[in-house]
C-alpha atoms as a PDB file:
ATOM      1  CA  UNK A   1      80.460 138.598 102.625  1.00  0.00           C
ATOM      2  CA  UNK A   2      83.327 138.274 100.286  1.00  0.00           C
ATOM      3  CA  UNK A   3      86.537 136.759 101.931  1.00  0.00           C
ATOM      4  CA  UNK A   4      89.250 138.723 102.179  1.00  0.00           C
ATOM      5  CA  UNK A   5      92.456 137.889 100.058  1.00  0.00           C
ATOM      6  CA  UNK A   6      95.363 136.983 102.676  1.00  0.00           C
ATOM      7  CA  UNK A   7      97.621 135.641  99.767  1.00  0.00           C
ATOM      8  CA  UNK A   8      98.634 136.664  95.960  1.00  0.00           C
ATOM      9  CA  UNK A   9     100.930 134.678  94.182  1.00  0.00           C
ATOM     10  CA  UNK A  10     101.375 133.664  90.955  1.00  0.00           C
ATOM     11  CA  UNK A  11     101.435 129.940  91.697  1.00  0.00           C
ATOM     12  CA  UNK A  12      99.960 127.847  94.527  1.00  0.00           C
ATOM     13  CA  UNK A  13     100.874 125.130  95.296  1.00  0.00           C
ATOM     14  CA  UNK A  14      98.386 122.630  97.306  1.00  0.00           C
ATOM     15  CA  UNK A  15     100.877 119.816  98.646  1.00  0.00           C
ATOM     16  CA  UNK A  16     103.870 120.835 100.493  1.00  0.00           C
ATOM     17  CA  UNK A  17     105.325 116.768  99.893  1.00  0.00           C
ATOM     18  CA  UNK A  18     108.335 115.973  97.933  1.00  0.00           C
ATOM     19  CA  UNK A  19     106.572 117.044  94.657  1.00  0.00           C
ATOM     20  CA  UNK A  20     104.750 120.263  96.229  1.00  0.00           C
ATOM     21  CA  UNK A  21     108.070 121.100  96.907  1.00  0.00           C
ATOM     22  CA  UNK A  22     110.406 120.749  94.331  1.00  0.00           C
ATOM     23  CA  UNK A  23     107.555 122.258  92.285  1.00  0.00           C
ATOM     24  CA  UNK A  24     108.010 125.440  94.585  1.00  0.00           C
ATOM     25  CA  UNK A  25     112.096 125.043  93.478  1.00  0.00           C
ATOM     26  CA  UNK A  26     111.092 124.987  89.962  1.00  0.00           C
ATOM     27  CA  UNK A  27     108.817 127.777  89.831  1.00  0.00           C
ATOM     28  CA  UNK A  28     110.925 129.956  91.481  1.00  0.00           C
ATOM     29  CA  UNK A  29     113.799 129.166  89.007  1.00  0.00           C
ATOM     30  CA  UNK A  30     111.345 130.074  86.747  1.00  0.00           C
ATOM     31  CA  UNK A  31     110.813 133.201  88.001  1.00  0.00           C
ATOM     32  CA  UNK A  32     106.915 132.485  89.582  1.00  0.00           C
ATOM     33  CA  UNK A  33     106.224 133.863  92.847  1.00  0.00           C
ATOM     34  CA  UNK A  34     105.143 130.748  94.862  1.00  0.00           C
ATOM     35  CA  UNK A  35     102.629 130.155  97.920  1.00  0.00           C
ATOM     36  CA  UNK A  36     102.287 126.030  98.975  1.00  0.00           C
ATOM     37  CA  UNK A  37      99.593 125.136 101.703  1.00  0.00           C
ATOM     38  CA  UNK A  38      99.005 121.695 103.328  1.00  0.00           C
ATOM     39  CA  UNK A  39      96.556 120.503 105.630  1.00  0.00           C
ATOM     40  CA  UNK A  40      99.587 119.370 108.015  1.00  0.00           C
ATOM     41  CA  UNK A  41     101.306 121.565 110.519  1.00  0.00           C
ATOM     42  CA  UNK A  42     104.669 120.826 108.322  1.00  0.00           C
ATOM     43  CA  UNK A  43     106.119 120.169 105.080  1.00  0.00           C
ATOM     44  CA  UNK A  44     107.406 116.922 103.705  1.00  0.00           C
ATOM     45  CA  UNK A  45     103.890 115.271 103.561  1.00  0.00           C
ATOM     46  CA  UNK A  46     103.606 111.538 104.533  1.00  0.00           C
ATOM     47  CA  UNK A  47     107.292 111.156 104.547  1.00  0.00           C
ATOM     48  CA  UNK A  48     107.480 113.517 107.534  1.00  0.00           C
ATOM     49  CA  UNK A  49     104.575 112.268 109.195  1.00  0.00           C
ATOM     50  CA  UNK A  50     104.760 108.455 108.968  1.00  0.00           C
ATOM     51  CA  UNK A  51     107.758 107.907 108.220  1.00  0.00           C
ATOM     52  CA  UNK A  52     111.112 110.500 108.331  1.00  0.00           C
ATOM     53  CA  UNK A  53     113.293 107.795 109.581  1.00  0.00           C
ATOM     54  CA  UNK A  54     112.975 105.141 107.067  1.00  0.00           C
ATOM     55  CA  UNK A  55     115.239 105.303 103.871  1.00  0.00           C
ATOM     56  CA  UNK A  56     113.824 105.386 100.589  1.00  0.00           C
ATOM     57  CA  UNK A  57     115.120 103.805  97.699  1.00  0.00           C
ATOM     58  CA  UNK A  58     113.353 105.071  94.550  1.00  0.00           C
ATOM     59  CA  UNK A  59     114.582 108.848  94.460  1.00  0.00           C
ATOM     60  CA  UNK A  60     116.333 109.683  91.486  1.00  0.00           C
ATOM     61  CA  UNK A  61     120.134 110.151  92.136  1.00  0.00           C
ATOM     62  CA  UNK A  62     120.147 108.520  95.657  1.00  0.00           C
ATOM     63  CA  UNK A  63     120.613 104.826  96.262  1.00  0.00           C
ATOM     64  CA  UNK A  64     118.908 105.470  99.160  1.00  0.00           C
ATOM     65  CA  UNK A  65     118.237 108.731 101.244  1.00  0.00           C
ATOM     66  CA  UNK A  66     116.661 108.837 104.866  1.00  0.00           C
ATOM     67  CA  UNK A  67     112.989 110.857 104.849  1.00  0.00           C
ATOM     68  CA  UNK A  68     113.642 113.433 106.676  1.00  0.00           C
ATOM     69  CA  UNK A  69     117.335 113.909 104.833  1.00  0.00           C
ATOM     70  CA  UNK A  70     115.462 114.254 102.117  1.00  0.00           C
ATOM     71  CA  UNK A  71     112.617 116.936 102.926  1.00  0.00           C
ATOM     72  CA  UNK A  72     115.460 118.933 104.000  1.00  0.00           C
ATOM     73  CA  UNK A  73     117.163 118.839 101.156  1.00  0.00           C
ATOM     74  CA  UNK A  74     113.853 119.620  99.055  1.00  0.00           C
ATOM     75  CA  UNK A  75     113.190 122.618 101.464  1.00  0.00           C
ATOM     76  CA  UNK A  76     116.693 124.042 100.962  1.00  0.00           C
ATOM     77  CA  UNK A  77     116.526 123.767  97.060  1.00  0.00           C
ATOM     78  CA  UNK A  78     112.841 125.669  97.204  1.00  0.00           C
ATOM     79  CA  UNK A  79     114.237 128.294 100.119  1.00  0.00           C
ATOM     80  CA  UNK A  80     116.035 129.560  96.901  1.00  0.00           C
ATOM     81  CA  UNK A  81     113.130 131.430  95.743  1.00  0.00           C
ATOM     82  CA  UNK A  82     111.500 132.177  99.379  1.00  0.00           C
ATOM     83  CA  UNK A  83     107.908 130.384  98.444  1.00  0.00           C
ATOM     84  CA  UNK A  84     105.306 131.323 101.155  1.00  0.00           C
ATOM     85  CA  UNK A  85     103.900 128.494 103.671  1.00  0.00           C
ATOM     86  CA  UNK A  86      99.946 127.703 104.489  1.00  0.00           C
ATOM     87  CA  UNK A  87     100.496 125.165 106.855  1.00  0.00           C
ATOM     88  CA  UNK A  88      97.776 123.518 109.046  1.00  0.00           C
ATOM     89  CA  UNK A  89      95.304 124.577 106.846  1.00  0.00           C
ATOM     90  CA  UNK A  90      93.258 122.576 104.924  1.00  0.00           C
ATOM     91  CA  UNK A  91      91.900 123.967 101.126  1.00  0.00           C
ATOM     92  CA  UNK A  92      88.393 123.821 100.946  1.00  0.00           C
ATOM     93  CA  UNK A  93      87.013 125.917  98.171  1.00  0.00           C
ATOM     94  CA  UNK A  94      88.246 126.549  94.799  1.00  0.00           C
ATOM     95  CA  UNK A  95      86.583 129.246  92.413  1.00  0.00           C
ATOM     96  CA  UNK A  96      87.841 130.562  88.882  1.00  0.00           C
ATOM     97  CA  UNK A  97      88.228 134.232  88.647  1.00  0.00           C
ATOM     98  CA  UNK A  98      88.826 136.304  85.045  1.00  0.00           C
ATOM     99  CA  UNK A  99      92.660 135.937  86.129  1.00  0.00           C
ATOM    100  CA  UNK A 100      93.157 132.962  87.671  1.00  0.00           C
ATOM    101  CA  UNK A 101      91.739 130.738  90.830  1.00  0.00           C
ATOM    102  CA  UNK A 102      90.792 131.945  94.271  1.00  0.00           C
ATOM    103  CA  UNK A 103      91.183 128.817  96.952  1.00  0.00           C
ATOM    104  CA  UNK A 104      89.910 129.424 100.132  1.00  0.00           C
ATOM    105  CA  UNK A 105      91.054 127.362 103.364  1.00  0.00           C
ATOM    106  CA  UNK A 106      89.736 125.942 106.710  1.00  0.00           C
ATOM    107  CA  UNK A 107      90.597 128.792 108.764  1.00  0.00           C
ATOM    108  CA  UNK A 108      88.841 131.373 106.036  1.00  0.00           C
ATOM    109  CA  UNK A 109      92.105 132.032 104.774  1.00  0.00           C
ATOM    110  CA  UNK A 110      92.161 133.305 100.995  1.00  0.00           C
ATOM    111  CA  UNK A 111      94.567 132.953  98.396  1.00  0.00           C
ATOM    112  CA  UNK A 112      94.840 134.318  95.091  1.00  0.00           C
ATOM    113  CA  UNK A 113      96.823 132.473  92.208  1.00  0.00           C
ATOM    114  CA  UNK A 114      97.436 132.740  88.465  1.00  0.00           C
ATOM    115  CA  UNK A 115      97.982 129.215  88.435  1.00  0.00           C
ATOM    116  CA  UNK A 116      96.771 126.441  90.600  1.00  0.00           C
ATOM    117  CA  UNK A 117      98.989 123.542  90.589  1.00  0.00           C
ATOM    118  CA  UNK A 118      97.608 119.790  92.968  1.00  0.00           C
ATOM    119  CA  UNK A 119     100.197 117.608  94.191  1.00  0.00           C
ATOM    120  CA  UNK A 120      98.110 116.032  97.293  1.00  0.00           C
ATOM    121  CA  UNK A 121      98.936 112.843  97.042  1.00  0.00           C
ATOM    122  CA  UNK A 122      96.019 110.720  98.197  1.00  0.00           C
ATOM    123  CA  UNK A 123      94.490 113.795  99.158  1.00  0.00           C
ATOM    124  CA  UNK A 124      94.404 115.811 102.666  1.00  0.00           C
ATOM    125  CA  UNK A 125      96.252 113.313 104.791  1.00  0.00           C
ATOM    126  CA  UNK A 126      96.594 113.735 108.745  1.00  0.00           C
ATOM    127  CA  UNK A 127      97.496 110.988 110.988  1.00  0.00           C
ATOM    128  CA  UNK A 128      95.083 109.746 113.056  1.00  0.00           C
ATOM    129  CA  UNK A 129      95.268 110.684 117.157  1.00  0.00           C
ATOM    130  CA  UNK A 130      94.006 108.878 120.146  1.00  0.00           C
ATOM    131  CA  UNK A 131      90.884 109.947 121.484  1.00  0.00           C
ATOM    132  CA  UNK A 132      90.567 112.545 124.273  1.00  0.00           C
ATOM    133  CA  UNK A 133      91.920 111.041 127.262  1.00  0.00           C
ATOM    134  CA  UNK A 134      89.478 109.731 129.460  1.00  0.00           C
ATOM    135  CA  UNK A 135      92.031 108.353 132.256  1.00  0.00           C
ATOM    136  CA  UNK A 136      93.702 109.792 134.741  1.00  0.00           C
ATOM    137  CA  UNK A 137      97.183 107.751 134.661  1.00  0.00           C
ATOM    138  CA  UNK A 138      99.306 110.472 132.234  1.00  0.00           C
ATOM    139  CA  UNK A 139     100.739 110.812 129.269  1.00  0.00           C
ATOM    140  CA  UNK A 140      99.935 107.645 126.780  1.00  0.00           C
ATOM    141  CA  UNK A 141      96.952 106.657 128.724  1.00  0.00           C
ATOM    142  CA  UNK A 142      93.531 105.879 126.431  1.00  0.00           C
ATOM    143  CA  UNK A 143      90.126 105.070 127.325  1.00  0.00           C
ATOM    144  CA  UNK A 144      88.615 101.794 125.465  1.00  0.00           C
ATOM    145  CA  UNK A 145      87.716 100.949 122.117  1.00  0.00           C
ATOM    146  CA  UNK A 146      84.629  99.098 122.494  1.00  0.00           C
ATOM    147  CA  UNK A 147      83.889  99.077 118.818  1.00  0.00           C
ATOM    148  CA  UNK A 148      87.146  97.165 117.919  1.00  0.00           C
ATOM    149  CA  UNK A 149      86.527  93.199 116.840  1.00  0.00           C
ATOM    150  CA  UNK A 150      89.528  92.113 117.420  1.00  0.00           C
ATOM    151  CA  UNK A 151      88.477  89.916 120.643  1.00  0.00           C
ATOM    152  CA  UNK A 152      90.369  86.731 120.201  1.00  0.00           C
ATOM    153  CA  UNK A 153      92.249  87.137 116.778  1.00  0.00           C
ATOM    154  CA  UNK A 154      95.834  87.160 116.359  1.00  0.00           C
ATOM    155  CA  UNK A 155      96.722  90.857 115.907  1.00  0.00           C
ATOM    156  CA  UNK A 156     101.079  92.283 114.711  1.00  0.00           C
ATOM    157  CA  UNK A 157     101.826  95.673 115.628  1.00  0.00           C
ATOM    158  CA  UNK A 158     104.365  96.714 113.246  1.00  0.00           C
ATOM    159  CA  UNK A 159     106.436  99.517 114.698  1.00  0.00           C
ATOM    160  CA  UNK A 160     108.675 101.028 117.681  1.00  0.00           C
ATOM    161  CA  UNK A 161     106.811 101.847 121.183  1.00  0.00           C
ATOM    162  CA  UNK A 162     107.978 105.208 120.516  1.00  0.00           C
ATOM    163  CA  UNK A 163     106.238 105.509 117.109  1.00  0.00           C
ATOM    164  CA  UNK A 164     103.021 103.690 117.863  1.00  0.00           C
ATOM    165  CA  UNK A 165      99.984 105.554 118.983  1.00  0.00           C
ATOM    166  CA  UNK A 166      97.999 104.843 122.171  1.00  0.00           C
ATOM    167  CA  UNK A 167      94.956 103.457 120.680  1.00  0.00           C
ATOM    168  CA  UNK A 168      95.629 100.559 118.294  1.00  0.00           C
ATOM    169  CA  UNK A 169      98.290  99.153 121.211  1.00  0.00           C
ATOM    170  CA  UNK A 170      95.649  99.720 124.321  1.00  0.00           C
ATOM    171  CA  UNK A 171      92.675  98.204 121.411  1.00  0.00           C
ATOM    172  CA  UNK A 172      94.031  94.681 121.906  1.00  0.00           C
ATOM    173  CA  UNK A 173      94.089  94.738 125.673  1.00  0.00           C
ATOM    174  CA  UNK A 174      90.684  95.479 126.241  1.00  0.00           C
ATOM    175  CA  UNK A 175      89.078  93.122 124.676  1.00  0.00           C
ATOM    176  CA  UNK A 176      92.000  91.398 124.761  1.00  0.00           C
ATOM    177  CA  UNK A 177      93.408  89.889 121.951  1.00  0.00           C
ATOM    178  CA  UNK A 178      93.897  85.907 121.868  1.00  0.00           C
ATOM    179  CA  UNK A 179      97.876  86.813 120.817  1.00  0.00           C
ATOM    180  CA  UNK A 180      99.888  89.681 119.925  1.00  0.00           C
ATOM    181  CA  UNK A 181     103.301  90.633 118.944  1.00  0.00           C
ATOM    182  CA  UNK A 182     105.503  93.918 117.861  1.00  0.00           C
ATOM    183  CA  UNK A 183     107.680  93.525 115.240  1.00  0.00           C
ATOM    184  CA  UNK A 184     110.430  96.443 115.392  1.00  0.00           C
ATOM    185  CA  UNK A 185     113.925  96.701 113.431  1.00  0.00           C
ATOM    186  CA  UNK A 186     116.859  95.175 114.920  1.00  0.00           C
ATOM    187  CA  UNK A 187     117.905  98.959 115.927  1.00  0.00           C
ATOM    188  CA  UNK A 188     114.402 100.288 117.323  1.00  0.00           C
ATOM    189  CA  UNK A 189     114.237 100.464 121.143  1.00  0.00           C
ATOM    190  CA  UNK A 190     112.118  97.744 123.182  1.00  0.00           C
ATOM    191  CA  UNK A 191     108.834  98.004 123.436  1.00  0.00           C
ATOM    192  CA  UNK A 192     107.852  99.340 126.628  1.00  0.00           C
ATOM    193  CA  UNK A 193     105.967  96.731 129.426  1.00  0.00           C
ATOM    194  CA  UNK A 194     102.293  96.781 130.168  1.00  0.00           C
ATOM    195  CA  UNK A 195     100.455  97.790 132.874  1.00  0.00           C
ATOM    196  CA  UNK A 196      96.852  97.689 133.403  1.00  0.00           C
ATOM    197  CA  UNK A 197      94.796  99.973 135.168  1.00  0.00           C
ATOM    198  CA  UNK A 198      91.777  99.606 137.407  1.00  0.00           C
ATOM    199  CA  UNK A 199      89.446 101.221 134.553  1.00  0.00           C
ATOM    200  CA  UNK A 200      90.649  99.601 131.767  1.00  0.00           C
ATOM    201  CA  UNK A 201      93.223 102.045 130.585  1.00  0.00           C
ATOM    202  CA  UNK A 202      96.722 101.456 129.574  1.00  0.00           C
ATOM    203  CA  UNK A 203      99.350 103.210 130.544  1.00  0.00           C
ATOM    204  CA  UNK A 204     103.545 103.120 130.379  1.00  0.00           C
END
């Protein structure tokens, strides 16, 4: 059965990063209707998910710009031209038709373009997630990594308590590690103490 066609554009878009973006700006000045999907739940790519705190130094006209500063700018330059958003939804299939490409997504959503335009990146990017919970302790608790091999090496977490997943942190507890460390900016907040529960979980 044919999909049906939730989407017709004249440009898509597949990237909704810095680039996927202020392609969307140009193409609207251009006078292209615009639809831009990505595989995560918002735009801004990698900058918004890793990193929207950090300021970046290589964007043309800023000595240096925060991330998030930045997507927000990029989104109010494209809101210009009202380009349509695919979010959460991953591009799976790609097929030419006489007048352009039909892409089809995870969710069986369709979407008819003219033109097809990639600016992925390193591809379909979504930040990994801690495992489903297998303790009962709350919120940031993890069950065990028995796969790890870091048992007895000297591990660095690099990163604020608040911006580290569970997993890697609880990974080096059990088995423990022979040493670890966090390193944080000056400004980040402490990380949190450790406690150690009765079945190997890790909780604060």
């Amino acid at each position: 059965m044919a999909a049906v066609v939730k989407h017709t554009t004249d440009m898509l878009i597949i990237g909704a990063g810095p680039v996927g973006l202020y392609a969307a700006y140009y193409a609207g000045f251009r006078g292209f209707r615009t639809v831009v999907c990505d595989t995560l739940p918002e735009i801004g790519g990698q900058i918004s998910a890793m990193y929207p705190e950090k300021l970046i130094y290589d964007v043309a006209g800023f000595p240096a710009i925060r991330g998030r500063d930045l997507v927000e700018g990029l989104a109010q330059q494209a809101g210009s031209y009202s380009p349509d958003y695919v979010l959460g939804d991953q591009a799976v299939s790609l097929e030419q038709t006489g007048d352009g490409v039909l892409v089809t997504t995870e969710s069986g959503t369709s979407i008819k373009a003219t033109v097809l335009l990639i600016t992925s990146g390193i591809g379909a990017f979504r930040p990994a997630r801690c495992p489903p919970r297998t303790s009962s302790r709350g919120p940031g608790s993890c069950s065990s990594y028995p796969n790890w091999t870091h048992a007895g090496q000297d591990v660095v977490i690099v990163g604020a308590a608040t911006q580290l997943s569970t997993g890697p942190r609880h990974c080096i507890r059990s088995p423990p590690a022979s040493h670890w460390s966090t390193a944080v900016r000056p400004s980040a907040p402490t990380p949190a103490p450790w406690t150690r529960s009765a079945n190997s979980a890790c909780a604060w």
